[in-house]
Protein backbone atom coordinates (compact mmCIF):
# COMPACT_ATOMS: atom_id res chain seq x y z
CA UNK A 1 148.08 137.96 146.06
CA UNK A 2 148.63 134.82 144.28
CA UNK A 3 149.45 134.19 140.52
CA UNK A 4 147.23 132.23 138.63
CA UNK A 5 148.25 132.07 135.25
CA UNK A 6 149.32 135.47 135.22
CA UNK A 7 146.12 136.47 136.77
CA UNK A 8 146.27 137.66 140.56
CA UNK A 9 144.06 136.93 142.67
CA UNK A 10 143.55 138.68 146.16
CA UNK A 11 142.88 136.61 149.08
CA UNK A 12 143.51 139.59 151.20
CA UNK A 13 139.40 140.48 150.86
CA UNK A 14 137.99 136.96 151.05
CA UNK A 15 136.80 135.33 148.09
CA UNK A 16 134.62 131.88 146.81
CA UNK A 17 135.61 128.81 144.94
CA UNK A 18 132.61 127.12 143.33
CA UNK A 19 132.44 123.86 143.31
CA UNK A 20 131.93 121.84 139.33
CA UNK A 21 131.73 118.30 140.04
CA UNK A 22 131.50 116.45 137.16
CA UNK A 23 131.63 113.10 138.66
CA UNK A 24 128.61 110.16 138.80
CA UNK A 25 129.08 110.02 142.66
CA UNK A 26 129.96 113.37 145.11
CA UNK A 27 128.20 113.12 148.25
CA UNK A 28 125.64 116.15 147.41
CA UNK A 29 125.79 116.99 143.24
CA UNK A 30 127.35 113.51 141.63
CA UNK A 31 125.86 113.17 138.51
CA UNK A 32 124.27 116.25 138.37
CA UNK A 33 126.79 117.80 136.20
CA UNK A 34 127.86 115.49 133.08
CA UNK A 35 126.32 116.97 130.28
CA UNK A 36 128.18 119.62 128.54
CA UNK A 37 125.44 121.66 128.36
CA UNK A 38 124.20 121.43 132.93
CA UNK A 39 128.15 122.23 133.23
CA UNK A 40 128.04 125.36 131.37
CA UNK A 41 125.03 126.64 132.87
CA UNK A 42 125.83 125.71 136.54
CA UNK A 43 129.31 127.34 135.51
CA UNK A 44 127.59 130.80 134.10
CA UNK A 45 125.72 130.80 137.18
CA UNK A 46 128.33 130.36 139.91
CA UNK A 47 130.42 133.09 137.67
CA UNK A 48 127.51 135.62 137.39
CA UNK A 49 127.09 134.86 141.24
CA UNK A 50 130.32 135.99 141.94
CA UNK A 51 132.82 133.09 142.39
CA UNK A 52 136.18 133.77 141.82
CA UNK A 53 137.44 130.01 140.94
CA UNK A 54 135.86 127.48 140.11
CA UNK A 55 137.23 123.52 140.66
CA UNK A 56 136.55 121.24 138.45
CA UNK A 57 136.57 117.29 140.50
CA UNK A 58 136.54 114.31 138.09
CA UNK A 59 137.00 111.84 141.57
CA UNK A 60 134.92 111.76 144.35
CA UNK A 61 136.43 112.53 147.97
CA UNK A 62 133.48 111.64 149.94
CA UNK A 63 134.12 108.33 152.67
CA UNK A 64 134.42 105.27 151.22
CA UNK A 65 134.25 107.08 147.28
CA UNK A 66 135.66 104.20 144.78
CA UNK A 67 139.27 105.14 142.94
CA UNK A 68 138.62 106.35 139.64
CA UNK A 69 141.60 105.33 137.05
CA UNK A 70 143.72 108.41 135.54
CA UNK A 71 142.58 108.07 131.88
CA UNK A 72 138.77 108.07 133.58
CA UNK A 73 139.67 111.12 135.24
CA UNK A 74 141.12 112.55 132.52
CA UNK A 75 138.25 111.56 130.45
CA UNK A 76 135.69 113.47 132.60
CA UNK A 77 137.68 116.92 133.11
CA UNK A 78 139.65 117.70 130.67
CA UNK A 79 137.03 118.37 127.53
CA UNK A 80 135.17 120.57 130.45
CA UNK A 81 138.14 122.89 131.61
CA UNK A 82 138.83 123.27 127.75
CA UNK A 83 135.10 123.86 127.12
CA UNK A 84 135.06 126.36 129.77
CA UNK A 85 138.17 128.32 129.17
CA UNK A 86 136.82 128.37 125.46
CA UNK A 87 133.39 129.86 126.88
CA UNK A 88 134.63 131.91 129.98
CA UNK A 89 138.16 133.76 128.57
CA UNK A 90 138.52 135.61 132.26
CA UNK A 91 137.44 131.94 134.33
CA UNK A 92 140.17 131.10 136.81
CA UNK A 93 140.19 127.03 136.97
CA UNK A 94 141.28 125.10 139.86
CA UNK A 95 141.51 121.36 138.86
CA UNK A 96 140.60 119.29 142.14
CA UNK A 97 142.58 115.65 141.90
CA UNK A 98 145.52 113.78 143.91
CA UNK A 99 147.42 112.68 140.23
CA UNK A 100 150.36 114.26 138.48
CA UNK A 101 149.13 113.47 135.29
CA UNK A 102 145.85 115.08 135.60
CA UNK A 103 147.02 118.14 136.84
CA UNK A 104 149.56 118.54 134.27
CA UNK A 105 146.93 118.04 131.52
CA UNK A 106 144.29 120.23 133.48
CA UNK A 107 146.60 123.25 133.50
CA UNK A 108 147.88 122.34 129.55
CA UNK A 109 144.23 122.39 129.00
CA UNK A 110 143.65 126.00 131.00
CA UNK A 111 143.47 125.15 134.88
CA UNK A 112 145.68 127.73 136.92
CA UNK A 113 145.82 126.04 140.27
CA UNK A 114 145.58 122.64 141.52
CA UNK A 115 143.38 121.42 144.45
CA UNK A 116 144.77 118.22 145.94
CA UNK A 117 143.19 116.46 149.05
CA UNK A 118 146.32 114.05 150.13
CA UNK A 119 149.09 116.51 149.77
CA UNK A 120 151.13 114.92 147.68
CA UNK A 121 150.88 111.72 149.49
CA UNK A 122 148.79 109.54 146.88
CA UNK A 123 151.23 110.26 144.04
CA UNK A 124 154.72 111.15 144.65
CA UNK A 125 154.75 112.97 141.18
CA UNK A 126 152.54 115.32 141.97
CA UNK A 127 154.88 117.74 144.28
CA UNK A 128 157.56 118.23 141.72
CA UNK A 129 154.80 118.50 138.60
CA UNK A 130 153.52 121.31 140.80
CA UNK A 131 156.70 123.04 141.45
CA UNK A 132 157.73 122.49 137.65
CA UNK A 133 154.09 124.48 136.83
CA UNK A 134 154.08 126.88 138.91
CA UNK A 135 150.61 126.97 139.85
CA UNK A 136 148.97 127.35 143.26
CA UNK A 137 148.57 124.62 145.53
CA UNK A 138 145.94 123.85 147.89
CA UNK A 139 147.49 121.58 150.82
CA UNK A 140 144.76 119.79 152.47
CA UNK A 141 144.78 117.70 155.49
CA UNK A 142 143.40 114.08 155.40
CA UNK A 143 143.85 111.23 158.05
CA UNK A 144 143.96 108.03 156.21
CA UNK A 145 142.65 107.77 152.25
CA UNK A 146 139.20 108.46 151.30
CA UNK A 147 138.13 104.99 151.41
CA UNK A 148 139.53 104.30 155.11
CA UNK A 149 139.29 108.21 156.52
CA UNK A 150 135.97 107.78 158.76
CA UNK A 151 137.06 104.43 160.01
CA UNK A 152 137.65 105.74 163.94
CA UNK A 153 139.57 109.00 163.03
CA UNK A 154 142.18 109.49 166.01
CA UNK A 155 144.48 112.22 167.71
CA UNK A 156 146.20 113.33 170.69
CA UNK A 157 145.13 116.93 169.73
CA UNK A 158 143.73 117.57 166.69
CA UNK A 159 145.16 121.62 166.34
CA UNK A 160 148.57 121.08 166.64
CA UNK A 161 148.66 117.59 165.07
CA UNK A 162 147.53 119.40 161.47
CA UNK A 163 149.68 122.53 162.51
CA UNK A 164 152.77 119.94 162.61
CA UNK A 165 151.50 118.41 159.69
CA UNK A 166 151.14 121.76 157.57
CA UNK A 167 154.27 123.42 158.68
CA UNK A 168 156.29 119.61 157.57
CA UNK A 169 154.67 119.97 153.91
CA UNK A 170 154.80 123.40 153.46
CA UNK A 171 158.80 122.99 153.88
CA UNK A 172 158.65 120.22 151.07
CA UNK A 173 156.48 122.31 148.90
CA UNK A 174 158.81 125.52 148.78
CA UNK A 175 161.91 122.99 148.84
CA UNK A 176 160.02 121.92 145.53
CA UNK A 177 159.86 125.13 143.73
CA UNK A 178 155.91 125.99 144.94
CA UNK A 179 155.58 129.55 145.29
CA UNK A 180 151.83 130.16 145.83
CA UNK A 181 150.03 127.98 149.09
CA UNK A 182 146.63 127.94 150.09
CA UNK A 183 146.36 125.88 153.74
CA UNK A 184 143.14 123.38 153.92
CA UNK A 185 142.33 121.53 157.67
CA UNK A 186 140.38 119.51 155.33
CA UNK A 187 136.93 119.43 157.45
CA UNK A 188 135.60 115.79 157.31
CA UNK A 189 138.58 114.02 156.08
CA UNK A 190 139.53 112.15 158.62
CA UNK A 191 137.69 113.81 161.35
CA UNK A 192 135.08 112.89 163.73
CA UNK A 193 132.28 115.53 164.36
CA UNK A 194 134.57 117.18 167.40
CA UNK A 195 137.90 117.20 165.55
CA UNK A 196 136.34 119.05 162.93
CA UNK A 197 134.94 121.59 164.85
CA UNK A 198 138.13 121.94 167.46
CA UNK A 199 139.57 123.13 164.23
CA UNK A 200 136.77 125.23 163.20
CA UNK A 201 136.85 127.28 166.34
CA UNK A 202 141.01 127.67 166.14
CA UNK A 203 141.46 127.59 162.53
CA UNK A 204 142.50 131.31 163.20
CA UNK A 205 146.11 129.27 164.69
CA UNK A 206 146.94 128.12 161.29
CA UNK A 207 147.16 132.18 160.08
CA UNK A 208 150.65 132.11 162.01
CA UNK A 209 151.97 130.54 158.24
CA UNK A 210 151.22 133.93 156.59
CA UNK A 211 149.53 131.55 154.01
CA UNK A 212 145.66 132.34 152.81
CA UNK A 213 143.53 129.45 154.36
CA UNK A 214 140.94 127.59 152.06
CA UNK A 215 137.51 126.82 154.38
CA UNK A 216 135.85 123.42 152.71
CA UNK A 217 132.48 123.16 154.52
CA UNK A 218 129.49 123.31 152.31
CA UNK A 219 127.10 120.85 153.38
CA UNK A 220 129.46 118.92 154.78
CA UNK A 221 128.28 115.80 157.37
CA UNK A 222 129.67 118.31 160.39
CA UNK A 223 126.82 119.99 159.11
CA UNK A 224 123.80 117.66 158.16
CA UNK A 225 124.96 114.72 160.81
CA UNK A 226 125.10 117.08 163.72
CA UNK A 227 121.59 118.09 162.80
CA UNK A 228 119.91 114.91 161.36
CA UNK A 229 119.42 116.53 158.13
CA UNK A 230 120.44 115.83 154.37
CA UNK A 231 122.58 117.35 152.85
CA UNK A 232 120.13 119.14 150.73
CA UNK A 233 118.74 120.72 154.22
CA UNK A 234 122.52 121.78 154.81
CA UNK A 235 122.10 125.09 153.41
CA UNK A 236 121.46 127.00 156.17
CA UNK A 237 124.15 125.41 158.06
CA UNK A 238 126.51 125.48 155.80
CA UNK A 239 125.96 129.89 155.69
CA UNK A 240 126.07 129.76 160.23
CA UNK A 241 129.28 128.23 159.65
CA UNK A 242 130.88 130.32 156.79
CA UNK A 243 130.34 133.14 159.13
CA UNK A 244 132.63 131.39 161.75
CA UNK A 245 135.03 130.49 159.05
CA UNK A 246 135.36 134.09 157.97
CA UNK A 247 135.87 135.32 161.50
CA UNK A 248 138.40 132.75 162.48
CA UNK A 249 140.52 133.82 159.15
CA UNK A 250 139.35 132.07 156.36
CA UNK A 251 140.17 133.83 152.97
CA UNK A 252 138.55 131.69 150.67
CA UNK A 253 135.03 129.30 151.10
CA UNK A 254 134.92 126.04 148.74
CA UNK A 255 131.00 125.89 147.91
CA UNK A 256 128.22 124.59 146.21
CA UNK A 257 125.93 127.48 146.49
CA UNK A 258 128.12 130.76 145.20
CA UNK A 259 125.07 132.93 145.67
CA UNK A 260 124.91 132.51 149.31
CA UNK A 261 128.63 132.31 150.41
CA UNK A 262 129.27 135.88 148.72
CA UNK A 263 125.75 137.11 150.78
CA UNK A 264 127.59 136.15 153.46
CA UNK A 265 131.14 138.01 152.94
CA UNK A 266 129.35 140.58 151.70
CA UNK A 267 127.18 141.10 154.87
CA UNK A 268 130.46 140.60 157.02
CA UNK A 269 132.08 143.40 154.80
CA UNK A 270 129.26 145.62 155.83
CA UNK A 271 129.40 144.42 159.70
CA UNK A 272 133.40 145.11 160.09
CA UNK A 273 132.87 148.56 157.64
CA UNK A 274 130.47 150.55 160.66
């Protein structure tokens, strides 16, 4: 269970995290989503499709994405999460950025977890503003910065190397008053094709932290790259490896299409049930 808001949430039977990005630029949906009105509906529909969160992203993550300035950020997410919370009374926001600032607005403004892909490491703030809101915290592992991430990713052994690096932040996170973690190998930040599927295939190693693990792979270039597809064809590769996720321990898939990830727990609930 973790508290969000005073709303728990039970990782124990996995769940899905829909992905709201309301930026000009994501690698799949930028600029799809910044109209009040296209965020509510895509927002109704990941809800009625059975998301549990969903994570609102003002800055694009994808390689070489351009740094957006905090009062930009701020600009794009926070009328939306207090649009949404105003809409959705039961939604359970997760507020996707790598700056103290925004998160503390985001979770003034109704956000009840925070989503960071640098782990603190972008904006020294952002560790203590977590411990001091007691939210959840998504630690995610990223070689390098978005901008510099794909240039020649490199490790002696790519497992233990985010294990190490997990275990190290983890300590600073609890030293810091974070209660509630959710582990992220971060697939495709800072990874080359293999590194992201060594970690695939042994993400069931990182379940020795007791900590439920977050599975970011929808349509994801380990996906479309491997097969010399779009992302837009990613789809069906983005379900194959959900599947894998789940059996390797995941407890929680970050997505773009809701609909399909829950087919897919929902077909492994059946499969482990007989």
């Amino acid at each position: 269970m973790i508290n969000c808001g005073g709303k728990l949430l039970d990782l124990s039977s996995p769940k899905v995290m829909g992905i709201l990005n309301v930026t000009p630029d994501s690698f799949y949906d930028g600029g799809q989503y910044n109209q009040m009105d296209k965020i509510w509906q895509q927002t109704e529909k990941m809800l009625q499709d059975g998301a549990a969160i969903i994570d609102v992203g003002g800055m694009s993550s994808r390689p070489n994405a351009e740094t957006v300035e905090t009062e930009e950020e701020l600009k794009r997410v926070i009328p939306v999460i207090e649009q949404l919370v105003k809409e959705f009374p039961d939604i359970l926001i997760s507020i996707d950025t790598v700056k103290a600032k925004v998160a503390q607005e985001a979770v003034e403004a109704g956000a009840v977890m925070v989503n960071d892909i640098s782990a603190g490491s972008m904006d020294a703030n952002l560790i203590p503003t977590i411990g001091r809101l007691k939210v959840p915290y998504v630690l995610m592992h990223m070689q390098g910065k978005p901008q510099t991430m794909q240039h020649a990713p490199t490790y002696e052994d790519v497992v233990i190397e985010v294990i190490d690096f997990c275990r190290d932040k983890i300590e600073v996170l609890k030293t810091a008053g974070v209660e509630d973690i959710i582990i992220d190998v971060g697939f495709g930040f800072g990874k080359t094709l293999t590194h992201n599927y060594q970690l695939l295939k042994h993400l069931n190693d990182f379940q020795l932290f007791e900590l439920p693990i977050l599975a970011g792979i929808s349509r994801k270039s380990m996906i479309y790259k491997a097969l010399n597809i779009e992302p837009k064809e990613a789809l069906n590769g983005t379900s194959v490896l959900h599947v894998l996720a789940l059996q390797n321990g995941a407890n929680l898939l970050r997505v773009h299409d809701v609909k399909k990830a829950v087919e897919v727990i929902d077909l492994m609930h059946l499969y482990h049930k007989v």
